[in-house]
N, C-alpha and C. Protein backbone atom coordinates (compact mmCIF):
# COMPACT_ATOMS: atom_id res chain seq x y z
N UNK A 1 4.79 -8.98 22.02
CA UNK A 1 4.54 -7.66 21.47
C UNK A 1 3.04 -7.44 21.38
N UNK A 2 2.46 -6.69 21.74
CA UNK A 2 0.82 -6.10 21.75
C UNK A 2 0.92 -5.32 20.82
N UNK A 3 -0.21 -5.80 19.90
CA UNK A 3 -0.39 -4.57 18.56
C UNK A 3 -1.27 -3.44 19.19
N UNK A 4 -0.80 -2.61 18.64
CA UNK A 4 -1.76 -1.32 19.13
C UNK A 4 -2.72 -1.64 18.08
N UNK A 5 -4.06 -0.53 18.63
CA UNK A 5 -5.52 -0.99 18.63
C UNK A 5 -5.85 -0.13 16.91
N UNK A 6 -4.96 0.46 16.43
CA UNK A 6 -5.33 0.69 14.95
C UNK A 6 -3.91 1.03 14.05
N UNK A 7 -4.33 0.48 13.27
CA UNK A 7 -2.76 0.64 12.54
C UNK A 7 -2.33 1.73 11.21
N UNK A 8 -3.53 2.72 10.67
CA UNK A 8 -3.78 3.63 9.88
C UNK A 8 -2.54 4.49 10.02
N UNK A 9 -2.08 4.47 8.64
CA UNK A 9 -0.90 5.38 8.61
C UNK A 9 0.50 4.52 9.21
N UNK A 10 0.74 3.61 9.30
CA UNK A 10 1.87 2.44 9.42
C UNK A 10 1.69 1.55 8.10
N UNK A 11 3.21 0.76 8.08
CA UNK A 11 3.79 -0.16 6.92
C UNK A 11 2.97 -1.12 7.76
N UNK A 12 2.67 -2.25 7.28
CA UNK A 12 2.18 -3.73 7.12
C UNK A 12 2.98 -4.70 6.73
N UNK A 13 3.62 -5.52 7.12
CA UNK A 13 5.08 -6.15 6.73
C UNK A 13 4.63 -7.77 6.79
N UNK A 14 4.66 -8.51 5.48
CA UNK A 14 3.92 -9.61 5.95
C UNK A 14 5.15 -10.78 6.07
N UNK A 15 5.21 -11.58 6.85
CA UNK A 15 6.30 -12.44 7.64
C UNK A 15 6.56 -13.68 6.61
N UNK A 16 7.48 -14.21 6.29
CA UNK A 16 7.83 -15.53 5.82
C UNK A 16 7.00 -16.64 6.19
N UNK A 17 6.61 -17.15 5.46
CA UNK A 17 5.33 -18.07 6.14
C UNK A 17 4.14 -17.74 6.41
N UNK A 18 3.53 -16.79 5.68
CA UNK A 18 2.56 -15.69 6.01
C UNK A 18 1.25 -16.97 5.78
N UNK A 19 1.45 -17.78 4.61
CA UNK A 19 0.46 -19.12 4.21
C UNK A 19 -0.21 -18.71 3.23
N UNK A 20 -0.22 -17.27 2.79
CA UNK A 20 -0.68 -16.57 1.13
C UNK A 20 0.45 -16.47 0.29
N UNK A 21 0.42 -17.16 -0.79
CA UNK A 21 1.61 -16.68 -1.57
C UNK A 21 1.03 -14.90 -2.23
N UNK A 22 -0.31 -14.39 -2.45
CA UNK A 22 -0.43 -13.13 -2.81
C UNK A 22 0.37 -12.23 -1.96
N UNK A 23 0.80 -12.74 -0.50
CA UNK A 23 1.08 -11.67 0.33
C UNK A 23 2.67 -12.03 0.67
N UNK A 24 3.26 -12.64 -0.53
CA UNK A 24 4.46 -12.90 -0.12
C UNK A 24 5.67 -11.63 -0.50
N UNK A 25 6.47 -11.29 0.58
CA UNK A 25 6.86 -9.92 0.84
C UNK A 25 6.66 -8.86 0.29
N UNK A 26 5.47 -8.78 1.34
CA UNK A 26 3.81 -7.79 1.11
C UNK A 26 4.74 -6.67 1.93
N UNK A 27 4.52 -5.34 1.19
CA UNK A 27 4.49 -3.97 2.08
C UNK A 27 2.77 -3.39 1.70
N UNK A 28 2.32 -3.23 2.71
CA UNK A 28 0.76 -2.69 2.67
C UNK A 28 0.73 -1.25 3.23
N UNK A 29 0.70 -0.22 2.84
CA UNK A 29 0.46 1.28 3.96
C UNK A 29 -1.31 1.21 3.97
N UNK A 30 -1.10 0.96 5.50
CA UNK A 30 -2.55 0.81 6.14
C UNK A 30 -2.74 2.35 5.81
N UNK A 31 -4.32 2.45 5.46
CA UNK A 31 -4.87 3.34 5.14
C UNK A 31 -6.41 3.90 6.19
N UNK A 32 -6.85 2.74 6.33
CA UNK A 32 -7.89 2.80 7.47
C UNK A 32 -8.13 0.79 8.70
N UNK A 33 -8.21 1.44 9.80
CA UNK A 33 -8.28 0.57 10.74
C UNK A 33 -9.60 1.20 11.88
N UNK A 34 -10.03 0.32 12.17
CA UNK A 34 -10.83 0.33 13.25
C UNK A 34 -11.70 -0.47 13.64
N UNK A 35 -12.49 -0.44 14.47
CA UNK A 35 -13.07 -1.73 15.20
C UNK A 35 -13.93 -2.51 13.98
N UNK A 36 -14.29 -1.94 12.72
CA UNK A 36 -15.02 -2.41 11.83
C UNK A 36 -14.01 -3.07 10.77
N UNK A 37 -13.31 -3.37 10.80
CA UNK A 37 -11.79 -3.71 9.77
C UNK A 37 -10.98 -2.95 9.42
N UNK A 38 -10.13 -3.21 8.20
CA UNK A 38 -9.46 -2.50 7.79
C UNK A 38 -9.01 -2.73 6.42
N UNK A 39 -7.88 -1.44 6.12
CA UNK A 39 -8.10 -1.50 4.61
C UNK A 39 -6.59 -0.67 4.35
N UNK A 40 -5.94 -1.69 3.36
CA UNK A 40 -4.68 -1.20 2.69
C UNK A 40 -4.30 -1.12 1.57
N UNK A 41 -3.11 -0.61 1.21
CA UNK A 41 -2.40 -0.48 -0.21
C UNK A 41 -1.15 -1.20 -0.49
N UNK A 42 -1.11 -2.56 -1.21
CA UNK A 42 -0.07 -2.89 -1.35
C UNK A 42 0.73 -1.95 -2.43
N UNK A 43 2.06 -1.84 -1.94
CA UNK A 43 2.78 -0.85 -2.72
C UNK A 43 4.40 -1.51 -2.95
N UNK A 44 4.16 -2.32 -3.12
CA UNK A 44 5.69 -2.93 -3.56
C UNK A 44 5.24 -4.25 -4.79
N UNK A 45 4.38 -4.07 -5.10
CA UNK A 45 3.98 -5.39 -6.25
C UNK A 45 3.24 -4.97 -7.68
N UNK A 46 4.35 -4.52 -8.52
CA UNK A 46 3.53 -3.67 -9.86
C UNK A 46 3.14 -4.49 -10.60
N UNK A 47 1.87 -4.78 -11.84
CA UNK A 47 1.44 -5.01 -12.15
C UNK A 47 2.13 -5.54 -13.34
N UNK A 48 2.06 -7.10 -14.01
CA UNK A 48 2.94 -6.81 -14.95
C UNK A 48 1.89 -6.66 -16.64
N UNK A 49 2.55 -5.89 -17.32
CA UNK A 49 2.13 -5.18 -18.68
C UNK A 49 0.76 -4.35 -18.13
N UNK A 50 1.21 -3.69 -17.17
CA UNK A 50 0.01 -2.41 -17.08
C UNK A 50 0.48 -1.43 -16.53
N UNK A 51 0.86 -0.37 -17.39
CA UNK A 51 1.47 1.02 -17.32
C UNK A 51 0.37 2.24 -16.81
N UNK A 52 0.16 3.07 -16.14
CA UNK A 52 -0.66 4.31 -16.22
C UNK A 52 -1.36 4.84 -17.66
N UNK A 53 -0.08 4.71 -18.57
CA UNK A 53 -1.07 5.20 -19.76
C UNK A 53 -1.83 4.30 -20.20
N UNK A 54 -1.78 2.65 -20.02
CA UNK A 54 -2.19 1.61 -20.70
C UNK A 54 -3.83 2.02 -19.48
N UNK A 55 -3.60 1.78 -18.47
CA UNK A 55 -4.67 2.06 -17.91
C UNK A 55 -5.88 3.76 -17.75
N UNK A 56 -4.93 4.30 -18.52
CA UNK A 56 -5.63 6.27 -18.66
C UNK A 56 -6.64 5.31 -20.31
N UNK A 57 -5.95 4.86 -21.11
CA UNK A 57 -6.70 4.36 -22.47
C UNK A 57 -7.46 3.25 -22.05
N UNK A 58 -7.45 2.55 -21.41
CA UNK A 58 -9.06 2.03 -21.25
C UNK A 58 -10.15 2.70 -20.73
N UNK A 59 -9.66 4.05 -19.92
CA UNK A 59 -10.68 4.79 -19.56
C UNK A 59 -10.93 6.00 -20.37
N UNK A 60 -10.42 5.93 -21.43
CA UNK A 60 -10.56 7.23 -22.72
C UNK A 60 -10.14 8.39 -22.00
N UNK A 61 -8.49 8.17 -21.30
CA UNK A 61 -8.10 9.53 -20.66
C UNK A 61 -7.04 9.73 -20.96
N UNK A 62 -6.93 11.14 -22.09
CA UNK A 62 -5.87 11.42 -22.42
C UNK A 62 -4.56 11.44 -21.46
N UNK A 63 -3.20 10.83 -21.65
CA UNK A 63 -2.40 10.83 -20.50
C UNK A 63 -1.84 12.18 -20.33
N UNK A 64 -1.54 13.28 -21.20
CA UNK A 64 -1.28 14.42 -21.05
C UNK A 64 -0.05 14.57 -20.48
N UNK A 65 0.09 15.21 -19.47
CA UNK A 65 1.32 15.38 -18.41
C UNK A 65 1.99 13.99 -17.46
N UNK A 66 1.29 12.99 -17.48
CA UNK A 66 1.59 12.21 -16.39
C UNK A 66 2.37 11.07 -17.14
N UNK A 67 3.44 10.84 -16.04
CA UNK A 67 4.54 9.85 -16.29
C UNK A 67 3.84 8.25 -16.85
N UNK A 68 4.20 7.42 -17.63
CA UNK A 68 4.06 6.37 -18.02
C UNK A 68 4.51 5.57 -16.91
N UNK A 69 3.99 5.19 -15.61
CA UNK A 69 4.22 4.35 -14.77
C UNK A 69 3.93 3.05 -14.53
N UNK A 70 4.51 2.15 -13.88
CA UNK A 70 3.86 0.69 -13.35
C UNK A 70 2.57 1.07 -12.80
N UNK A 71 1.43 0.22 -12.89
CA UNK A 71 0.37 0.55 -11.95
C UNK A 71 0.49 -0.89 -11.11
N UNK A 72 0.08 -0.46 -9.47
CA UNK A 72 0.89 -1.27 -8.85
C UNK A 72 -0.74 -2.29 -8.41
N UNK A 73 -0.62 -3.47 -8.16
CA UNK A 73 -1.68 -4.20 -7.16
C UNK A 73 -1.52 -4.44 -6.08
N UNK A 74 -2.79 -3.44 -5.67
CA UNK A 74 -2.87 -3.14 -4.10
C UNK A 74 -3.31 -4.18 -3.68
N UNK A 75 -4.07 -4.81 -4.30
CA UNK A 75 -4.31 -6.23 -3.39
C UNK A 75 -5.25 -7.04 -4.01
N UNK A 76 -5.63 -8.33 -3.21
CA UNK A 76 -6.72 -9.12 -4.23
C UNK A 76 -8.31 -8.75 -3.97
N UNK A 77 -8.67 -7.81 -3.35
CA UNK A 77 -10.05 -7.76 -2.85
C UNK A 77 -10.35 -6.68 -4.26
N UNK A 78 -11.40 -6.05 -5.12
CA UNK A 78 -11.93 -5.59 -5.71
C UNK A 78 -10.77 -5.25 -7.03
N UNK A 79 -10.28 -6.19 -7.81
CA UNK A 79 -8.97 -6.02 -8.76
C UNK A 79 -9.00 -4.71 -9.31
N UNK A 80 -10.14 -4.85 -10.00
CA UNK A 80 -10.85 -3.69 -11.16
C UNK A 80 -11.11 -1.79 -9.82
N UNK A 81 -10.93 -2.09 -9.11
CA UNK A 81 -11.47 -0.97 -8.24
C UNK A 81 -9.69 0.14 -8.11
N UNK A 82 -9.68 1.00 -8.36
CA UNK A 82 -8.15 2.35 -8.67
C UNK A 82 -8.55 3.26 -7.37
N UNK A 83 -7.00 3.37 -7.21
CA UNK A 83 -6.91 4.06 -5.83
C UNK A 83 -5.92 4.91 -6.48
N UNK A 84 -5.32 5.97 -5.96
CA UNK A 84 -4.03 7.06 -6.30
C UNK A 84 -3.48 7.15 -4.90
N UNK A 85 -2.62 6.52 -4.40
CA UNK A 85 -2.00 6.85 -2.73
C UNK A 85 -0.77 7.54 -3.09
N UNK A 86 -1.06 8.75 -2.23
CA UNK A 86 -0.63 10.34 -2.91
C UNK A 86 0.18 11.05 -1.32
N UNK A 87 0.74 12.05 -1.41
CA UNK A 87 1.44 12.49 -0.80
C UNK A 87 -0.16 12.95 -0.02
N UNK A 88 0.11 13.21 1.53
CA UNK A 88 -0.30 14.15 2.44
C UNK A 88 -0.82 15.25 2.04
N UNK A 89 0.29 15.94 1.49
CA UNK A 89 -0.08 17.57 1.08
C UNK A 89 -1.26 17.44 -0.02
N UNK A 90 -1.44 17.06 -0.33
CA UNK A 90 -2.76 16.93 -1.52
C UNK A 90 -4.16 16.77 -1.10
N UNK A 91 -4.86 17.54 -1.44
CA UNK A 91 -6.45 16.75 -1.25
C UNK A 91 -7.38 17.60 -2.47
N UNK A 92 -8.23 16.80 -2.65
CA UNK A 92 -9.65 16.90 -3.75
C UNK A 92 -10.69 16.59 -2.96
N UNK A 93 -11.71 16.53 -3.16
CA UNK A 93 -12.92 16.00 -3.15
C UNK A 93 -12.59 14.15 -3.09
N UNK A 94 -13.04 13.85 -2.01
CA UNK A 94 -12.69 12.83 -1.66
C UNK A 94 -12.21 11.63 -1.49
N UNK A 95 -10.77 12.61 -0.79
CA UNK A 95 -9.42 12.38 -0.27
C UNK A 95 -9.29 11.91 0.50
N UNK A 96 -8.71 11.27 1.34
CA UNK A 96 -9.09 10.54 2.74
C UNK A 96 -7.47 10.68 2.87
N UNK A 97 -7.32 11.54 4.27
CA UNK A 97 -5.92 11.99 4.85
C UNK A 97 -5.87 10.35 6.02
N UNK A 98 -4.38 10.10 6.03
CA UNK A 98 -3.86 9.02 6.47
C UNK A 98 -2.71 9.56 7.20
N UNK A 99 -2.99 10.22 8.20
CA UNK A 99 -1.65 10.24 8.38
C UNK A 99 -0.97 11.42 7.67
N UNK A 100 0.24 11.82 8.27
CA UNK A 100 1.13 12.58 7.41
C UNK A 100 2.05 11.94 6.54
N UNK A 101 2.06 11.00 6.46
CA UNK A 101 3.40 10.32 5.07
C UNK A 101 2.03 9.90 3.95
N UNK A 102 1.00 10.09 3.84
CA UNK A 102 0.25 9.71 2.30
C UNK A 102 -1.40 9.79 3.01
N UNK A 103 -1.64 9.90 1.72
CA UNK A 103 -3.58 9.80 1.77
C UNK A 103 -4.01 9.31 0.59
N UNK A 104 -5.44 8.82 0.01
CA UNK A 104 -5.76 7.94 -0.38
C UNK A 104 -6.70 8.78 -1.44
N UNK A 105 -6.85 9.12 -2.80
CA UNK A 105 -8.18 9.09 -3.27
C UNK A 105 -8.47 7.97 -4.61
N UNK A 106 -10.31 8.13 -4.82
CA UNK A 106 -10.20 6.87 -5.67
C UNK A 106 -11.30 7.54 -6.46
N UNK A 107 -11.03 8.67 -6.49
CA UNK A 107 -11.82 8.77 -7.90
C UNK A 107 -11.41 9.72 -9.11
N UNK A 108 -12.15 9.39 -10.28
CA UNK A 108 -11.47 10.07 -11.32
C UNK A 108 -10.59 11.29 -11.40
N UNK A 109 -11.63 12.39 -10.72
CA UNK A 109 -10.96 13.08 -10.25
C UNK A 109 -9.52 13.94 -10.27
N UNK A 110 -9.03 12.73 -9.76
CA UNK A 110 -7.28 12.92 -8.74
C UNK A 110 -6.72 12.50 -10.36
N UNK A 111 -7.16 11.40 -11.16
CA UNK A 111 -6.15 10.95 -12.47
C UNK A 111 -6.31 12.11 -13.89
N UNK A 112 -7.70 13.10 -13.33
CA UNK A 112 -7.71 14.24 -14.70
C UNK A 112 -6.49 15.02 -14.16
N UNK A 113 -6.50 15.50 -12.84
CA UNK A 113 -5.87 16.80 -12.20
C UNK A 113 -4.12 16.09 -12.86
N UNK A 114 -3.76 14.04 -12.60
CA UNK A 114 -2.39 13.93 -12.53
C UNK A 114 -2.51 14.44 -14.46
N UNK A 115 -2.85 13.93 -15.14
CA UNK A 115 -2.49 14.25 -16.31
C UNK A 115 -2.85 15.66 -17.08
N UNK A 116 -2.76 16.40 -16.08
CA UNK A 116 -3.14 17.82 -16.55
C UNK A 116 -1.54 18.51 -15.44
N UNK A 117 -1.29 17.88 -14.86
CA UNK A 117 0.04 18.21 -14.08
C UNK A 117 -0.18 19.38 -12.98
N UNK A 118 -1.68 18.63 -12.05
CA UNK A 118 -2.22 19.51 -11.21
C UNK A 118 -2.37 18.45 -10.25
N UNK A 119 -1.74 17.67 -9.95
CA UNK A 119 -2.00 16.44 -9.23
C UNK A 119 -1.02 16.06 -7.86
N UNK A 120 -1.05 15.37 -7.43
CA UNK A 120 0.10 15.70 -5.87
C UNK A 120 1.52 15.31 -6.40
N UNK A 121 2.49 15.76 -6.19
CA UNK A 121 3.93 15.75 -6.75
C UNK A 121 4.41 13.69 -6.67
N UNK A 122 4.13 13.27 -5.47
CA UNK A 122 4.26 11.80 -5.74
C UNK A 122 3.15 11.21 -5.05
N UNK A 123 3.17 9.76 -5.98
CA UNK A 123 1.52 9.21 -6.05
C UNK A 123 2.16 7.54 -6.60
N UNK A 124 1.36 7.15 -6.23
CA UNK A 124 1.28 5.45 -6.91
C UNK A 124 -0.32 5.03 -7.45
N UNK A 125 -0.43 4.77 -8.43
CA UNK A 125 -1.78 3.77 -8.95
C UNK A 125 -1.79 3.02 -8.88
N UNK A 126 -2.77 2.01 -7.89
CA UNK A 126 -3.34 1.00 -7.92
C UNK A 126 -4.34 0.56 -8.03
N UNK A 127 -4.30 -0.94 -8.57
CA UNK A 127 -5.46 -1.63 -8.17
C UNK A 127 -5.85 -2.29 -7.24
N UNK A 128 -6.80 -2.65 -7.06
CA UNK A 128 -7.23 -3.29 -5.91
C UNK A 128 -7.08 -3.29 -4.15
N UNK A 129 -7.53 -3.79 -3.42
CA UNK A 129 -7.10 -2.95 -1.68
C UNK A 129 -6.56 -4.67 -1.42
N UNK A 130 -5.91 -4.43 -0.08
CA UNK A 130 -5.67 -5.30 0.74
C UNK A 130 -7.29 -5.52 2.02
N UNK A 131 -8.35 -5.97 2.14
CA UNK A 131 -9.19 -5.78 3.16
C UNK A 131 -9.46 -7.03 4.18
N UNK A 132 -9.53 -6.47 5.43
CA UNK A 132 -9.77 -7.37 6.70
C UNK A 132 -11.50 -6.91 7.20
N UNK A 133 -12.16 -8.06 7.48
CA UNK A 133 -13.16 -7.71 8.59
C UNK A 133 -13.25 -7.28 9.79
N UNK A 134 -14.12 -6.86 10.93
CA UNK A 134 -14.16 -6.90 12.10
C UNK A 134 -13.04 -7.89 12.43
N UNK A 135 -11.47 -7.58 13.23
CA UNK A 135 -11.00 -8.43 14.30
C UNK A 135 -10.26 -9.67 13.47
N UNK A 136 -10.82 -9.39 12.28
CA UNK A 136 -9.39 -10.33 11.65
C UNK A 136 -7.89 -9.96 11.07
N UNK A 137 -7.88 -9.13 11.05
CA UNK A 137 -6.29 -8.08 11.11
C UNK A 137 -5.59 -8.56 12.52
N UNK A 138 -6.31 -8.42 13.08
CA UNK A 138 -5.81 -8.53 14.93
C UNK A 138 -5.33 -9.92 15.31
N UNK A 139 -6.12 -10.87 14.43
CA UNK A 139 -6.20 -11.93 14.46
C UNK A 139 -5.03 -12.50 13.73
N UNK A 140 -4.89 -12.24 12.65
CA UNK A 140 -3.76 -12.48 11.92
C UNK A 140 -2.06 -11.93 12.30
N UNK A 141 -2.21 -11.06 13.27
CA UNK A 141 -1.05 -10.34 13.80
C UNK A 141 -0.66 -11.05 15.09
N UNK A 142 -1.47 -11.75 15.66
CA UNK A 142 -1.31 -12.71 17.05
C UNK A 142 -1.00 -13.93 16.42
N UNK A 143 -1.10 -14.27 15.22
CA UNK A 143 -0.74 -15.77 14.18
C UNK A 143 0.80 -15.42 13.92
N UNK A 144 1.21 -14.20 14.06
CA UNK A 144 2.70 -13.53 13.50
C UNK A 144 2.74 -13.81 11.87
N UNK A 145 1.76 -13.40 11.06
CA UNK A 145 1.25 -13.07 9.93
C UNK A 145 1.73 -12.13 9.22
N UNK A 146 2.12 -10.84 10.60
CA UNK A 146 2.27 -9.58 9.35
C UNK A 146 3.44 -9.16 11.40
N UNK A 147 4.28 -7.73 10.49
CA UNK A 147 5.34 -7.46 11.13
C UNK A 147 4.77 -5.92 10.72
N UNK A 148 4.86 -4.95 12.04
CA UNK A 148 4.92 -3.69 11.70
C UNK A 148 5.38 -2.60 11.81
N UNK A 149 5.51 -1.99 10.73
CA UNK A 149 6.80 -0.65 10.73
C UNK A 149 6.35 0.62 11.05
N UNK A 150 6.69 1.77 10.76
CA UNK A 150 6.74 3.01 10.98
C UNK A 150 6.14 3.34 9.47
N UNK A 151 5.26 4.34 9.56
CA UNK A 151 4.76 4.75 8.07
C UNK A 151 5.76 6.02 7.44
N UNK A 152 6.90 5.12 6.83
CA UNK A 152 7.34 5.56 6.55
C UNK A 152 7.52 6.60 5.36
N UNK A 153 7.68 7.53 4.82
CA UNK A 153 7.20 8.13 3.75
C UNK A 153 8.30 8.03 2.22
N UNK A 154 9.88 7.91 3.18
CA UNK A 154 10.70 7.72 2.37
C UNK A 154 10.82 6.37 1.60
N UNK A 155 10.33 5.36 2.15
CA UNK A 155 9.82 3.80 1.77
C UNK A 155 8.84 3.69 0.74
N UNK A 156 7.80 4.49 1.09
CA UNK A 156 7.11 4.60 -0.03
C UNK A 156 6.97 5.14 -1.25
N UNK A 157 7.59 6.60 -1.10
CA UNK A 157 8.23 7.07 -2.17
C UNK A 157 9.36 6.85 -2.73
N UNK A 158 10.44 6.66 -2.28
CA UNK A 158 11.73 7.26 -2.73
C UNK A 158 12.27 5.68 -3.08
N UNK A 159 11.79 4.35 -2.07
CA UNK A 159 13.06 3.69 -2.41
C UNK A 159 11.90 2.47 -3.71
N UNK A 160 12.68 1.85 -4.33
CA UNK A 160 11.78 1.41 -5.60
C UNK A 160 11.40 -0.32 -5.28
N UNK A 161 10.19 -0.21 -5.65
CA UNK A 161 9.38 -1.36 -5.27
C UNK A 161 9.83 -2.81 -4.56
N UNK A 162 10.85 -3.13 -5.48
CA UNK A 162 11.55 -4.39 -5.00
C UNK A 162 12.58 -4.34 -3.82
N UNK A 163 12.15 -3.60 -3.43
CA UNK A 163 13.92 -3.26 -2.06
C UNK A 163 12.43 -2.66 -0.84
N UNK A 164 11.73 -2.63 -1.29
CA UNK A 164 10.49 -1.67 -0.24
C UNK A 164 10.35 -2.75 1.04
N UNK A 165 9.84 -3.97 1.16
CA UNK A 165 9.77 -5.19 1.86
C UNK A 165 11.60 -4.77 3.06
N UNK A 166 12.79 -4.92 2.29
CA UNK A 166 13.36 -5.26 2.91
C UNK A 166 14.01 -4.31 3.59
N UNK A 167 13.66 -2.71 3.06
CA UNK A 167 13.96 -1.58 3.52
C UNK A 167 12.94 -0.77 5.04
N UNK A 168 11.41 -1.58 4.75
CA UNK A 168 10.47 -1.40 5.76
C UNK A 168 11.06 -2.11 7.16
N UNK A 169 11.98 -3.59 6.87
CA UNK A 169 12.18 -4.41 8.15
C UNK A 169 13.03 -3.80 8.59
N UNK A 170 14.27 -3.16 7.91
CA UNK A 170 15.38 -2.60 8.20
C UNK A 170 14.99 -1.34 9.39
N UNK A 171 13.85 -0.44 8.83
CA UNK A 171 13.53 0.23 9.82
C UNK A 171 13.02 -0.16 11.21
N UNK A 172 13.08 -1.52 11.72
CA UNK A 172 12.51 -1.85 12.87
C UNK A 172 13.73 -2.28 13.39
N UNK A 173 14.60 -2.62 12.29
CA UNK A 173 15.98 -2.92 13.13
C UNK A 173 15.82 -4.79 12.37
N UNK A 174 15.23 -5.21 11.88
CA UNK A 174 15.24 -6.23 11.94
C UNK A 174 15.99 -6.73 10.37
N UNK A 175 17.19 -7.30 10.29
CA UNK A 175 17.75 -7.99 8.93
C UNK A 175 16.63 -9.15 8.66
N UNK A 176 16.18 -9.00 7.43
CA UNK A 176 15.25 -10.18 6.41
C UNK A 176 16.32 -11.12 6.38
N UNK A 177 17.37 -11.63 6.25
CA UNK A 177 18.31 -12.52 6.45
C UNK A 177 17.95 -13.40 7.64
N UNK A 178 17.52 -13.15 8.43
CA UNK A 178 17.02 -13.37 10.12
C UNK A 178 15.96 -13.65 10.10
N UNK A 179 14.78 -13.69 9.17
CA UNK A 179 14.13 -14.20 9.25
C UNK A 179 14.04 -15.74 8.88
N UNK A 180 12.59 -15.93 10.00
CA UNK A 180 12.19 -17.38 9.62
C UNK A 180 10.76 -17.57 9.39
N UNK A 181 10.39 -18.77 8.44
CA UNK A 181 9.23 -18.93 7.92
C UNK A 181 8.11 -19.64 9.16
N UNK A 182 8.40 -19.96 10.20
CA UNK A 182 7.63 -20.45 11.41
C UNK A 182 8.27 -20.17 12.75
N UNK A 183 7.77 -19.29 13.64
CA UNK A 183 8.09 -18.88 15.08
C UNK A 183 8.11 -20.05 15.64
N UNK A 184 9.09 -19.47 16.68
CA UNK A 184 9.16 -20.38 17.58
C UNK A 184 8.98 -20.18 18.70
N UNK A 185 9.36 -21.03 20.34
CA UNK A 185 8.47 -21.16 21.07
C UNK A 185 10.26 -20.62 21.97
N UNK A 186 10.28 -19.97 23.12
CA UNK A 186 11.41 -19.88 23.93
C UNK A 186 11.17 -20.56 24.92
C-alpha cells in the first residue's frame, strides 16, 4: 500500500503493536501534513477528572451555555497547549479549515463564543497535539505503525469515544478482531 503524500483531513488509525503504549488504539484526525511534518488530534482518549467546566475555571471562564464535557488528550506533545476541533461550518479568527468533516481553532476565542452558545454546533476540547517532524509520519507508516481511514465526520462526532478506534477500521473494511500485533511477511 503507498501512503499518499499528505494525510490532512483523514483518521490516523494506530496498529496493534504500534511500540507506544500512549498511542494504543489511537484515532488521530490529521489536521495538517506536509513536507515539513505533521500535526493531529487524538479524539478517542478523554482525559480522566477533567471536564470543560473544570478546565473553563482554571481559566476564570464563566461556563455559561456550554455542556460539561470530557476534555479529551490530543496527544503527548505540548499537554498544557487547547485546541477546539469543531465542525467545518465554523470559523473565527484563527481557524484553520481541514477539510470538510472538521477544522481546528486554538484560541480563546472559539471557548468565549462556546459558552456564550455562539460556538460551532459540535466540537471536542483538547489537550495537547499528536506531532511528527519532516518525514517521520511517512516513516512510521512504512513500519505499519498507523492504518488509514477516511475522515470521517460521523466517527468523530456521532459515535462515542471508546467504539471510535474500532468504528474508524470498520470503515476500511477491516474487523479489529483480525488484527495482529506484528506483520508479516507473504
Amino acid at each position: 500500500m503507498e501512503t499518499p503524500p499528505f494525510l490532512s483531513g483523514q483518521l490516523l488509525l494506530s496498529m496493534p503493536g504500534i511500540g507506544d503504549d500512549r498511542f494504543d488504539r489511537t484515532v488521530i484526525a490529521m489536521c495538517l501534513h506536509d513536507d515539513q511534518g505533521a500535526l493531529g488530534l487524538v479524539v478517542n482518549k478523554p482525559m480522566p477528572d477533567l471536564t470543560l467546566h473544570g478546565l473553563l475555571d482554571q481559566l476564570d471562564i464563566a461556563p455559561g451555555a456550554a455542556a460539561d464535557v470530557p476534555v479529551l488528550a490530543g496527544g503527548p506533545v505540548e499537554p498544557g497547549r487547547g485546541f477546539v476541533l469543531h465542525e467545518a461550518d465554523y470559523a473565527a479568527a484563527g481557524t484553520i479549515q481541514v477539510g470538510s468533516a472538521w477544522a481546528f481553532t486554538s484560541t480563546l476565542d472559539i471557548l468565549h463564543a462556546i459558552t456564550r452558545g455562539e460556538g460551532p454546533r459540535r466540537w471536542h476540547m483538547l489537550l495537547g497535539y499528536a506531532g511528527w517532524g519532516a518525514g517521520q509520519l511517512d516513516g512510521e507508516m512504512r513500519q505499519h505503525g498507523w492504518h488509514l481511514a477516511p475522515g470521517d465526520a460521523a466517527t468523530v462526532w456521532d459515535v462515542a469515544p471508546d467504539r471510535r478506534w474500532e468504528r474508524a477500521f470498520a470503515l476500511t473494511g477491516v474487523a479489529v478482531a483480525n488484527l495482529v500485533a506484528t506483520p508479516g511477511r507473504a
